[in-house]
C-alpha atoms as a PDB file:
ATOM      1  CA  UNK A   1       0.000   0.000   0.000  1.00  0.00           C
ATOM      2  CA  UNK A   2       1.156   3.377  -0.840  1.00  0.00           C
ATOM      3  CA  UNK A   3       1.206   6.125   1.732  1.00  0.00           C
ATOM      4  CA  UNK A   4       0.486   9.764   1.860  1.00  0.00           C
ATOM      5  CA  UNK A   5      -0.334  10.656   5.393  1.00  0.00           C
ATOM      6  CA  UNK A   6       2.371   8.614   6.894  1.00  0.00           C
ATOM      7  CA  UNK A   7       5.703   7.559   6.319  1.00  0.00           C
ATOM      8  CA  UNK A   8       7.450   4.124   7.158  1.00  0.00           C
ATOM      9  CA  UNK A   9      11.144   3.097   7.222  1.00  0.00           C
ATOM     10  CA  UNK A  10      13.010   0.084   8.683  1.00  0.00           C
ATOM     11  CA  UNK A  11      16.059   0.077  10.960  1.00  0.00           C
ATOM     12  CA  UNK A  12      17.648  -2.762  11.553  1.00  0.00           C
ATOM     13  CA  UNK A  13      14.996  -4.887  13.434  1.00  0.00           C
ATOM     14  CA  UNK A  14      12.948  -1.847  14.528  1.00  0.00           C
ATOM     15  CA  UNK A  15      10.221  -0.284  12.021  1.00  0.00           C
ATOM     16  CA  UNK A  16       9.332   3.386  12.098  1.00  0.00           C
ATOM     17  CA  UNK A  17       5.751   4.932  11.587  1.00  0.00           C
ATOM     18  CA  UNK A  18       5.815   8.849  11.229  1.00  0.00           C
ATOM     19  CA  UNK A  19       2.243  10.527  11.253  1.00  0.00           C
ATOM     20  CA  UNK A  20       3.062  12.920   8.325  1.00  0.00           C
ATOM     21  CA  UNK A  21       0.765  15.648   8.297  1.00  0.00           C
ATOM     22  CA  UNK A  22       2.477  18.477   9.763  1.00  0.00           C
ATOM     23  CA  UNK A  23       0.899  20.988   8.556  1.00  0.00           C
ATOM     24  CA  UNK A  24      -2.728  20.124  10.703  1.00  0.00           C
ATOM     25  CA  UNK A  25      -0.329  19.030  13.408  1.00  0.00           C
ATOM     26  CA  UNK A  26      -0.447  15.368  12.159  1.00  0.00           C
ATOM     27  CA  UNK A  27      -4.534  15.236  12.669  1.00  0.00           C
ATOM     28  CA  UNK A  28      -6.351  12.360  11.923  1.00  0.00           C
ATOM     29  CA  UNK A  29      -8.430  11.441   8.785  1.00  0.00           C
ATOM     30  CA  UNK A  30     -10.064   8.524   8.408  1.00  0.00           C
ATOM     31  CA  UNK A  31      -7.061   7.730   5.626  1.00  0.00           C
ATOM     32  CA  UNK A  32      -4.336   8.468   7.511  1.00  0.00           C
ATOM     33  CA  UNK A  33      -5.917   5.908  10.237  1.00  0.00           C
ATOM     34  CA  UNK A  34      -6.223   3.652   7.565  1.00  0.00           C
ATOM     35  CA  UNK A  35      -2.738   4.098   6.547  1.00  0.00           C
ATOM     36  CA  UNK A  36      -1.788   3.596  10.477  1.00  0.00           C
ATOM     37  CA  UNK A  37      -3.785   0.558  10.674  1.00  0.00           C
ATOM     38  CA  UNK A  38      -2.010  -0.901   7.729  1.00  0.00           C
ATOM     39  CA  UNK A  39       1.833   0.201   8.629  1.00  0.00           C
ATOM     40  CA  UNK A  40       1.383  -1.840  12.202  1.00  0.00           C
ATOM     41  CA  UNK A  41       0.156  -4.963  10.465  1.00  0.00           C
ATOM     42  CA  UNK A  42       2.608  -5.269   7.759  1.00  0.00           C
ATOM     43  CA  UNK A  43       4.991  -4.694  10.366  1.00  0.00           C
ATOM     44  CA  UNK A  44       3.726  -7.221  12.348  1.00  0.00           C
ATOM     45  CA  UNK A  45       3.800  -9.623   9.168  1.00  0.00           C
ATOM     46  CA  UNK A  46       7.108  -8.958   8.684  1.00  0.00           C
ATOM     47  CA  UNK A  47       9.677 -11.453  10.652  1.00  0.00           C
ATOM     48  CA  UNK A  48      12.839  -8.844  10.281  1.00  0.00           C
ATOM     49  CA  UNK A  49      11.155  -6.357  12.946  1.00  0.00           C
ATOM     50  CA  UNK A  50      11.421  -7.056  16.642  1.00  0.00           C
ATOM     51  CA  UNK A  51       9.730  -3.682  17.733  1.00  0.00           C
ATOM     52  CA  UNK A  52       7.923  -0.812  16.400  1.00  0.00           C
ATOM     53  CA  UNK A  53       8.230   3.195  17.111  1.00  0.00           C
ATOM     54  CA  UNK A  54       5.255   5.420  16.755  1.00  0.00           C
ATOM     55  CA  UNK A  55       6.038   9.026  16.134  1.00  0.00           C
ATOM     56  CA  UNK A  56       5.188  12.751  14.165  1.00  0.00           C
ATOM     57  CA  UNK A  57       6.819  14.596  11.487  1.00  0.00           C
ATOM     58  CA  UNK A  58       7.102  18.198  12.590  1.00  0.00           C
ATOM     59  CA  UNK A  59       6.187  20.196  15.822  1.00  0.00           C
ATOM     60  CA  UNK A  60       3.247  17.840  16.956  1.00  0.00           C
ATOM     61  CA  UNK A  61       2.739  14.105  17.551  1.00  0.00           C
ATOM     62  CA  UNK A  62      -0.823  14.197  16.603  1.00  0.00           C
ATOM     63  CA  UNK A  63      -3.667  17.139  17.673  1.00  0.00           C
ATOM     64  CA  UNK A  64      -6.578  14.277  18.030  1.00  0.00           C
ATOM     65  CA  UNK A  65      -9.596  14.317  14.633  1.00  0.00           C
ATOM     66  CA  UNK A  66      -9.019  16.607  12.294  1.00  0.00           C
ATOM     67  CA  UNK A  67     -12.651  18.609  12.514  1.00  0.00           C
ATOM     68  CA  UNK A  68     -12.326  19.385   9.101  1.00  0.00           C
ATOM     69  CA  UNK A  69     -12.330  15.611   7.668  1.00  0.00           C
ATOM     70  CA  UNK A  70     -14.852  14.559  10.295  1.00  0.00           C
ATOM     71  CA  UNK A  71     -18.399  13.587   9.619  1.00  0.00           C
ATOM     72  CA  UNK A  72     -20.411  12.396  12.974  1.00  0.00           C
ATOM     73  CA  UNK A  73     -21.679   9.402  12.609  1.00  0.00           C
ATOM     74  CA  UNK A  74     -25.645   8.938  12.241  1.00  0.00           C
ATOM     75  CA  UNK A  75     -27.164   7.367  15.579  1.00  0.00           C
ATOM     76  CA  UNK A  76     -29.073   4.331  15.162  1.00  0.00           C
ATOM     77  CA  UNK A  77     -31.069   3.283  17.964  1.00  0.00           C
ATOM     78  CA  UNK A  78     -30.567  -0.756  18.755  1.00  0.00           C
ATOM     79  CA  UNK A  79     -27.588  -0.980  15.978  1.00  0.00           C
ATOM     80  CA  UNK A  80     -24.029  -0.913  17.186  1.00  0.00           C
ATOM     81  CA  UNK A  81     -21.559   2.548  17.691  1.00  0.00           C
ATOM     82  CA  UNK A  82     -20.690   3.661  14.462  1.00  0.00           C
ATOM     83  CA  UNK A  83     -17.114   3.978  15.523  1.00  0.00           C
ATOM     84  CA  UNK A  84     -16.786   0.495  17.870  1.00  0.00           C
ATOM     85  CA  UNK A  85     -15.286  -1.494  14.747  1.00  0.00           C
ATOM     86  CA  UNK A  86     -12.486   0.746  14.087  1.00  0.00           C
ATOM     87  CA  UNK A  87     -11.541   1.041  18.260  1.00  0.00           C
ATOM     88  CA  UNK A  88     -12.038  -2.541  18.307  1.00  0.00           C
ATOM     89  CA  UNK A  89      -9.354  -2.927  15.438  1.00  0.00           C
ATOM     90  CA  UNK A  90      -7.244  -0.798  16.919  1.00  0.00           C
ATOM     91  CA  UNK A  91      -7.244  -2.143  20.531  1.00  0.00           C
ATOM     92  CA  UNK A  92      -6.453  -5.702  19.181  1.00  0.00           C
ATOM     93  CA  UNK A  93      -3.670  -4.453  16.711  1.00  0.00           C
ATOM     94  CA  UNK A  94      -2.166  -3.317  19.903  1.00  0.00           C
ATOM     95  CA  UNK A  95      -2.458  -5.983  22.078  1.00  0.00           C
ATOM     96  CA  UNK A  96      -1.598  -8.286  19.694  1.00  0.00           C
ATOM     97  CA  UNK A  97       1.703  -6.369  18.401  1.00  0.00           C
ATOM     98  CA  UNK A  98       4.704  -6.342  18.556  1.00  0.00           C
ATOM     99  CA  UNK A  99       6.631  -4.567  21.177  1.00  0.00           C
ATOM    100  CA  UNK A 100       5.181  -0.691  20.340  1.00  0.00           C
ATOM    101  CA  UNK A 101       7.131   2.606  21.439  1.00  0.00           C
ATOM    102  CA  UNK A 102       6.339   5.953  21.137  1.00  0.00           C
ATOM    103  CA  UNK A 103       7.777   8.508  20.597  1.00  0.00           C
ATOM    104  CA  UNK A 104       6.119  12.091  21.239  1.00  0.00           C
ATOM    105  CA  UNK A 105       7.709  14.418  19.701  1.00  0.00           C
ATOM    106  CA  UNK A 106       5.378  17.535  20.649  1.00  0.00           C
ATOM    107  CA  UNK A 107       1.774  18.384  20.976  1.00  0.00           C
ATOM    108  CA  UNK A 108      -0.639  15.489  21.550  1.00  0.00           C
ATOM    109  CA  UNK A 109      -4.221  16.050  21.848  1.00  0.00           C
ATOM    110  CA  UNK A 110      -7.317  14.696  22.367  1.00  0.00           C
ATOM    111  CA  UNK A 111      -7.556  11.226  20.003  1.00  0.00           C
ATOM    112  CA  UNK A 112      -3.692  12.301  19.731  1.00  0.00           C
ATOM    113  CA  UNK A 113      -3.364  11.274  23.912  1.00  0.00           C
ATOM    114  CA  UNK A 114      -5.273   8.379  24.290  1.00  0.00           C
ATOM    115  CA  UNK A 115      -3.791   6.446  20.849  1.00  0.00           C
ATOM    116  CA  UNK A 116      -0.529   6.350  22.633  1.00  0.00           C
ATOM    117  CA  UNK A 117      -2.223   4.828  25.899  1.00  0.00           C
ATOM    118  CA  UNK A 118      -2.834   1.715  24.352  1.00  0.00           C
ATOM    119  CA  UNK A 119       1.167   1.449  23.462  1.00  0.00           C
ATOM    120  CA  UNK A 120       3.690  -0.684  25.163  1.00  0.00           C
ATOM    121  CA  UNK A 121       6.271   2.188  26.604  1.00  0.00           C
ATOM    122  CA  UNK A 122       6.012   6.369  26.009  1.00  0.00           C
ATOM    123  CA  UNK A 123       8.816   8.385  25.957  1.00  0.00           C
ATOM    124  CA  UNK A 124       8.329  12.419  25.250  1.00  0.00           C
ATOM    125  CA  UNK A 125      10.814  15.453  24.151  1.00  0.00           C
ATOM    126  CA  UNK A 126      11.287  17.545  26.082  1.00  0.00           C
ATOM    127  CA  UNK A 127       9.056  20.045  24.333  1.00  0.00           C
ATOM    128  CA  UNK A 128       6.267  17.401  24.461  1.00  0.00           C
ATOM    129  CA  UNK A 129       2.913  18.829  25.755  1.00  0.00           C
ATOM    130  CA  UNK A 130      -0.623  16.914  26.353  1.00  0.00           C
ATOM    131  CA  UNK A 131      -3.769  17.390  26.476  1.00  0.00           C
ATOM    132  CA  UNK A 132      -7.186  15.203  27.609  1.00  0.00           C
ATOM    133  CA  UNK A 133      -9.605  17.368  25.545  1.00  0.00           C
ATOM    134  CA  UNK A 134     -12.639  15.186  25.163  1.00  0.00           C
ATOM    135  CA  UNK A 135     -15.047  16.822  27.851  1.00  0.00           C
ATOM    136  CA  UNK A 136     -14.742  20.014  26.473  1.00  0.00           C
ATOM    137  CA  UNK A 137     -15.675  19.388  22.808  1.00  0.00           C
ATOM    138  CA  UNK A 138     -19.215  17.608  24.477  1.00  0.00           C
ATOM    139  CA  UNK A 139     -17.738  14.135  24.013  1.00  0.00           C
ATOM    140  CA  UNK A 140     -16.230  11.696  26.531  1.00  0.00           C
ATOM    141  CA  UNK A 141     -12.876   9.098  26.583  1.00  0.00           C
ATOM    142  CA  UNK A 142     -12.736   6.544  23.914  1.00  0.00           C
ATOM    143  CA  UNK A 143     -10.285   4.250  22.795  1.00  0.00           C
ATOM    144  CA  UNK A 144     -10.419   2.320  25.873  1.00  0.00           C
ATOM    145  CA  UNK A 145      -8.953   4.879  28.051  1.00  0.00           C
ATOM    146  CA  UNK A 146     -11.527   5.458  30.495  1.00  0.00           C
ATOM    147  CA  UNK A 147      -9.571   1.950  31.676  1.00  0.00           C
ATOM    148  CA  UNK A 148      -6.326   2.860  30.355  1.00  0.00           C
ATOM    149  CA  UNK A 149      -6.084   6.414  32.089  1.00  0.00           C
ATOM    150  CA  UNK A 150      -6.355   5.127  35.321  1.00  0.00           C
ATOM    151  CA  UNK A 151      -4.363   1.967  35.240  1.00  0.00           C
ATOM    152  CA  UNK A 152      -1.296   3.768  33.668  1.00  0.00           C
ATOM    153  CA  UNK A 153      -1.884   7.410  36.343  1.00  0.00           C
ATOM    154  CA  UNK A 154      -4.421   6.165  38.935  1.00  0.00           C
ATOM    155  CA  UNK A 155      -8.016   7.382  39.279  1.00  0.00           C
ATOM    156  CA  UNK A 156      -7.159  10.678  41.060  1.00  0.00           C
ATOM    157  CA  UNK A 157      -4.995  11.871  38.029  1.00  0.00           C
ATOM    158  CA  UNK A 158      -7.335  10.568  35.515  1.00  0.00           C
ATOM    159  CA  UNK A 159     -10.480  12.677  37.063  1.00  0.00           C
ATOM    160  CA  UNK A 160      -7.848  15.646  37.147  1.00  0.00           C
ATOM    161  CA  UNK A 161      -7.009  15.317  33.423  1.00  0.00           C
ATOM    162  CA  UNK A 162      -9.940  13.961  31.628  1.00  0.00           C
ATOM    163  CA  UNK A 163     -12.675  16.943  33.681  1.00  0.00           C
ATOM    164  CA  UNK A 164     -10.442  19.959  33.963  1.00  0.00           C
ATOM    165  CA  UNK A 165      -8.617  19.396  30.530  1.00  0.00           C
ATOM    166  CA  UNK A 166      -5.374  21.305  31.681  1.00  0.00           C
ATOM    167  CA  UNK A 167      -2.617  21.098  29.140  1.00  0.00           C
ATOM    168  CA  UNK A 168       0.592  19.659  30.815  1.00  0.00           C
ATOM    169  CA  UNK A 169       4.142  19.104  29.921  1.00  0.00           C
ATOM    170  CA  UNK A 170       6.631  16.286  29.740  1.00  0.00           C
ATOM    171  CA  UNK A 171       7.652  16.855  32.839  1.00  0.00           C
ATOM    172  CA  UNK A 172       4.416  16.581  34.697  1.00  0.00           C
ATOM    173  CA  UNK A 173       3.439  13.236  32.193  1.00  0.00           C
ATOM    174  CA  UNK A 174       6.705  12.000  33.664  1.00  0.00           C
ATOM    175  CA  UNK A 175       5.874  12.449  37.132  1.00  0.00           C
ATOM    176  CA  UNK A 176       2.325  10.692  37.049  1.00  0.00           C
ATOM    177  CA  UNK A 177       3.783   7.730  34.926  1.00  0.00           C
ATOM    178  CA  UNK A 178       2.090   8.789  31.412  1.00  0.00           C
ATOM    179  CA  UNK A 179       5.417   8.567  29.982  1.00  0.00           C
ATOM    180  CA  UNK A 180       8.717   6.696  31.451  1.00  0.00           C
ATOM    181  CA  UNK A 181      11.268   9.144  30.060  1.00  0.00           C
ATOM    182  CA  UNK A 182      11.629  12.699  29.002  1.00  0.00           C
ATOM    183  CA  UNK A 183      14.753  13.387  26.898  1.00  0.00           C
ATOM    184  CA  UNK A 184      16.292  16.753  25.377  1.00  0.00           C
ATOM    185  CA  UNK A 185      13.744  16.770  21.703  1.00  0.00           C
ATOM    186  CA  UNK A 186      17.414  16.624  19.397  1.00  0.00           C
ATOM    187  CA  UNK A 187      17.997  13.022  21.266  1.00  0.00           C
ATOM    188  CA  UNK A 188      14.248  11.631  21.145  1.00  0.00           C
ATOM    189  CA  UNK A 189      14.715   9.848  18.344  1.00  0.00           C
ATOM    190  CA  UNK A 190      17.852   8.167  18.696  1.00  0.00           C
ATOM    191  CA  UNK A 191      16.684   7.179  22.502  1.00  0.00           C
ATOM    192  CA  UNK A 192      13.583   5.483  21.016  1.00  0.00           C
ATOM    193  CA  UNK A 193      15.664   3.913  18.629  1.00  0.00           C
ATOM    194  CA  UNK A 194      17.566   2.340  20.919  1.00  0.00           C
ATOM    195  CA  UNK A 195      15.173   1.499  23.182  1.00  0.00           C
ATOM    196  CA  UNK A 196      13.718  -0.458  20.391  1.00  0.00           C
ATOM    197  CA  UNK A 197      16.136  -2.293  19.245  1.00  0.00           C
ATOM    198  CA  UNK A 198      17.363  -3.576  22.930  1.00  0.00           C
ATOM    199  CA  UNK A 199      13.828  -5.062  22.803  1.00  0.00           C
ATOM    200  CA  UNK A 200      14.040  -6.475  19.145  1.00  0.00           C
ATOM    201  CA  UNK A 201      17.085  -8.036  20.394  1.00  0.00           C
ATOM    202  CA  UNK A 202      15.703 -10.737  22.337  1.00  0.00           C
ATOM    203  CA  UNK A 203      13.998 -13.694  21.450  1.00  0.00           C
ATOM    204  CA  UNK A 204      10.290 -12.504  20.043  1.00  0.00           C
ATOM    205  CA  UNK A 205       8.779 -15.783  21.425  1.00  0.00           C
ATOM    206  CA  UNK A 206       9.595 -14.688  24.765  1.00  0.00           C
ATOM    207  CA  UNK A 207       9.064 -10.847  23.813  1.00  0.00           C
ATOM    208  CA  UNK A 208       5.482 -11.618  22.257  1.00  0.00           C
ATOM    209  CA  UNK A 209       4.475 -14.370  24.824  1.00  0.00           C
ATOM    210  CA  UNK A 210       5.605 -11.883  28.151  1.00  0.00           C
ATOM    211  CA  UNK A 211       3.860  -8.784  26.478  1.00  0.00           C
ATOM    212  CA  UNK A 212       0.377 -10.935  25.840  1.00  0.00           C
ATOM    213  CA  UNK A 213       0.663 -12.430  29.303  1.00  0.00           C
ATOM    214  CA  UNK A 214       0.717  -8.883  31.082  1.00  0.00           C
ATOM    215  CA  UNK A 215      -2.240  -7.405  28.549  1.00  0.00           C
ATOM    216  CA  UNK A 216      -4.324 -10.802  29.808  1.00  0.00           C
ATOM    217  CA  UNK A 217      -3.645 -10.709  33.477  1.00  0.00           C
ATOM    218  CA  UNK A 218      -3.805  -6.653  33.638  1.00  0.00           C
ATOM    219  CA  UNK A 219      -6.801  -7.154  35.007  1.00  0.00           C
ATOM    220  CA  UNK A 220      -7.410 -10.578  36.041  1.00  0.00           C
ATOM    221  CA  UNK A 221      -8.594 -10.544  39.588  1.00  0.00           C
ATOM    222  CA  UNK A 222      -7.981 -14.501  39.922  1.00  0.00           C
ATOM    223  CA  UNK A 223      -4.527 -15.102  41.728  1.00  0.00           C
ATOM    224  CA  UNK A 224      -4.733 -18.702  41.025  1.00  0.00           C
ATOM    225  CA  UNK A 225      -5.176 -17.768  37.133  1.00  0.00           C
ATOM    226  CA  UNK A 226      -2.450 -15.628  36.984  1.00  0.00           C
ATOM    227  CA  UNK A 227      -0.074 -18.041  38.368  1.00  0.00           C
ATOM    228  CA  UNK A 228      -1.717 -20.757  36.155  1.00  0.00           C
ATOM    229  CA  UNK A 229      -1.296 -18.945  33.175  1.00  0.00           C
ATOM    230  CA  UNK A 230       2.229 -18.124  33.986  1.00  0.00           C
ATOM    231  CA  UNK A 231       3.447 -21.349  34.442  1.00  0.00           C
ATOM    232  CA  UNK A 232       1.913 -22.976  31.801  1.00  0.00           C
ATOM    233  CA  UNK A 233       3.095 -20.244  29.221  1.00  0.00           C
ATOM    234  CA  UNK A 234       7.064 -20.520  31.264  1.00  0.00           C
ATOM    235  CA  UNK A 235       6.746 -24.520  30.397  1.00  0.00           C
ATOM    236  CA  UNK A 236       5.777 -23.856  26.960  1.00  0.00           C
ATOM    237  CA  UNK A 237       8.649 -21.611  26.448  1.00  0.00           C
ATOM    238  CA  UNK A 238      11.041 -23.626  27.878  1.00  0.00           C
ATOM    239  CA  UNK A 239      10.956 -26.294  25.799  1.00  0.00           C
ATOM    240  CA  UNK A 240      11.178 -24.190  22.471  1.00  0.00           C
ATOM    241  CA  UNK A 241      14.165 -23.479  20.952  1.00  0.00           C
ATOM    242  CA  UNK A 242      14.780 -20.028  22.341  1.00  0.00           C
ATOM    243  CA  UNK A 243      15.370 -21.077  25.648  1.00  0.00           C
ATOM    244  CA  UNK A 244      17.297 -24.080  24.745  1.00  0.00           C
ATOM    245  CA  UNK A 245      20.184 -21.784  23.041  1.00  0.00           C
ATOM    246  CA  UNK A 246      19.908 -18.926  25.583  1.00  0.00           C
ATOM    247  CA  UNK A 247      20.565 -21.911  27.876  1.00  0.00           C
ATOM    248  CA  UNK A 248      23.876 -23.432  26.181  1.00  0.00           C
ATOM    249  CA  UNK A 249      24.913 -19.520  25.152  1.00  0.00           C
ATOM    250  CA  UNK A 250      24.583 -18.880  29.019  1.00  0.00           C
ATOM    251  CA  UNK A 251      26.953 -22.214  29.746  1.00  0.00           C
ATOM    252  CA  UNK A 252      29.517 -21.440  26.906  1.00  0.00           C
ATOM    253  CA  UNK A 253      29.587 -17.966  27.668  1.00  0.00           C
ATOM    254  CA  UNK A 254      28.887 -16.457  24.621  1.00  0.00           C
ATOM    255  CA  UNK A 255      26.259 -14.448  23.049  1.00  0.00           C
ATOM    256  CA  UNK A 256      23.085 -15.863  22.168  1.00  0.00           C
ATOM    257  CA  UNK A 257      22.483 -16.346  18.232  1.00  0.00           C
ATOM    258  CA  UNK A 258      18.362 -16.196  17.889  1.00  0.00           C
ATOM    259  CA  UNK A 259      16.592 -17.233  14.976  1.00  0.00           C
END
């Protein structure tokens, strides 16, 4: 598939996706969410990429719907949300994905906030800012988030964010936990990068099978299932192959070679 709101490279084991519409602050259409959708799956096809960054070309990450390309949906009494598909896509892409980082480069707003919730690990420039604008446009968290806000902040934060709708900077999403790292914005990249590639360099069976088991116990209230599934997921792995040559590379004293 061709792309024209975003672009896509490959480095190393780590593939890059670049909202790339700076000039409306890298809004979303319905095509560049399309084109989104489309990037992570290939990606995900593709056995040469361990991990995936998320990022924007220009001064913003992404400033939530673009109002302009936006058509409400018609309500139909008894018939499903209009827009429930497309979350539903998108919360299973990211589940089921590989390893995803991202990387906010500026603004992010609205939609632009809660797509990065969903991700596996947020990092921010330093001239990142954020903002939970949903109330104030007459509409309400989507996405998931009204879960994911207050597992990743706690419910105190969450209320803070989602009903005043304060902007807030890096520093601030560092200290409640939105994102684990704020860097100087000329070193964002390469830090992601890097990041990314530490994580592509281990074993994706074990990379793949840990990130699914912490999505499906996140909120399993069952002790006894969370050990189950644990152990029966640490006996699978163990008799693959990964294990096996992290095993004799461990012995031997040498570095790993994974296939």
């Amino acid at each position: 598939m061709a792309y024209e709101q975003i672009i896509t490279e490959q480095r190393g084991r780590v593939g890059i996706i670049r909202l790339n519409r700076p000039e409306r602050l890298n809004a979303l259409t319905m095509q560049l969410i399309k084109e989104l959708y489309d990037a992570l799956e290939s990606f995900n096809r593709n056995p040469g990429i361990g991990a995936i960054i998320l990022t924007g070309e220009g001064r913003a990450f992404c400033a939530g719907l673009d109002m302009q390309d936006w058509e409400a949906p018609e309500s139909q009494e008894g018939h499903e949300p209009a827009s429930y598909q497309s979350q539903l896509r998108w919360m299973r892409i990211m589940r089921e994905s590989k390893p995803v980082v991202v990387a906010v480069n500026g603004l992010a707003v609205g939609g632009g906030v809660t797509m990065i919730l969903s991700s596996d690990i947020r990092i921010a420039s330093d001239r990142a800012q954020f903002q939970e604008c949903h109330v104030p446009m007459g509409l309400a968290p989507d996405m998931g988030s009204s879960r994911l806000w207050v597992q990743i902040v706690g419910l105190s934060h969450t209320m803070r964010l989602i009903l005043t709708a304060r902007r807030f900077d890096a520093k601030e999403a560092e200290r409640i936990g939105l994102v684990t790292e704020v860097v100087p914005h000329d070193q964002l990249m390469d830090t992601a990068i890097a990041l990314a590639q530490e994580i592509a360099g281990h074993p994706s069976s074990s990379v793949l099978a840990a990130k699914q088991l912490i999505w499906d116990n996140m909120c399993e209230v069952d002790g006894d299932k969370v050990l189950y599934s644990e152990a029966e997921l640490e006996q699978r792995l163990m008799a693959g192959p990964d294990f096996q040559e992290a095993s004799r590379a461990f012995i031997e004293k040498r570095p790993p070679r994974f296939n």
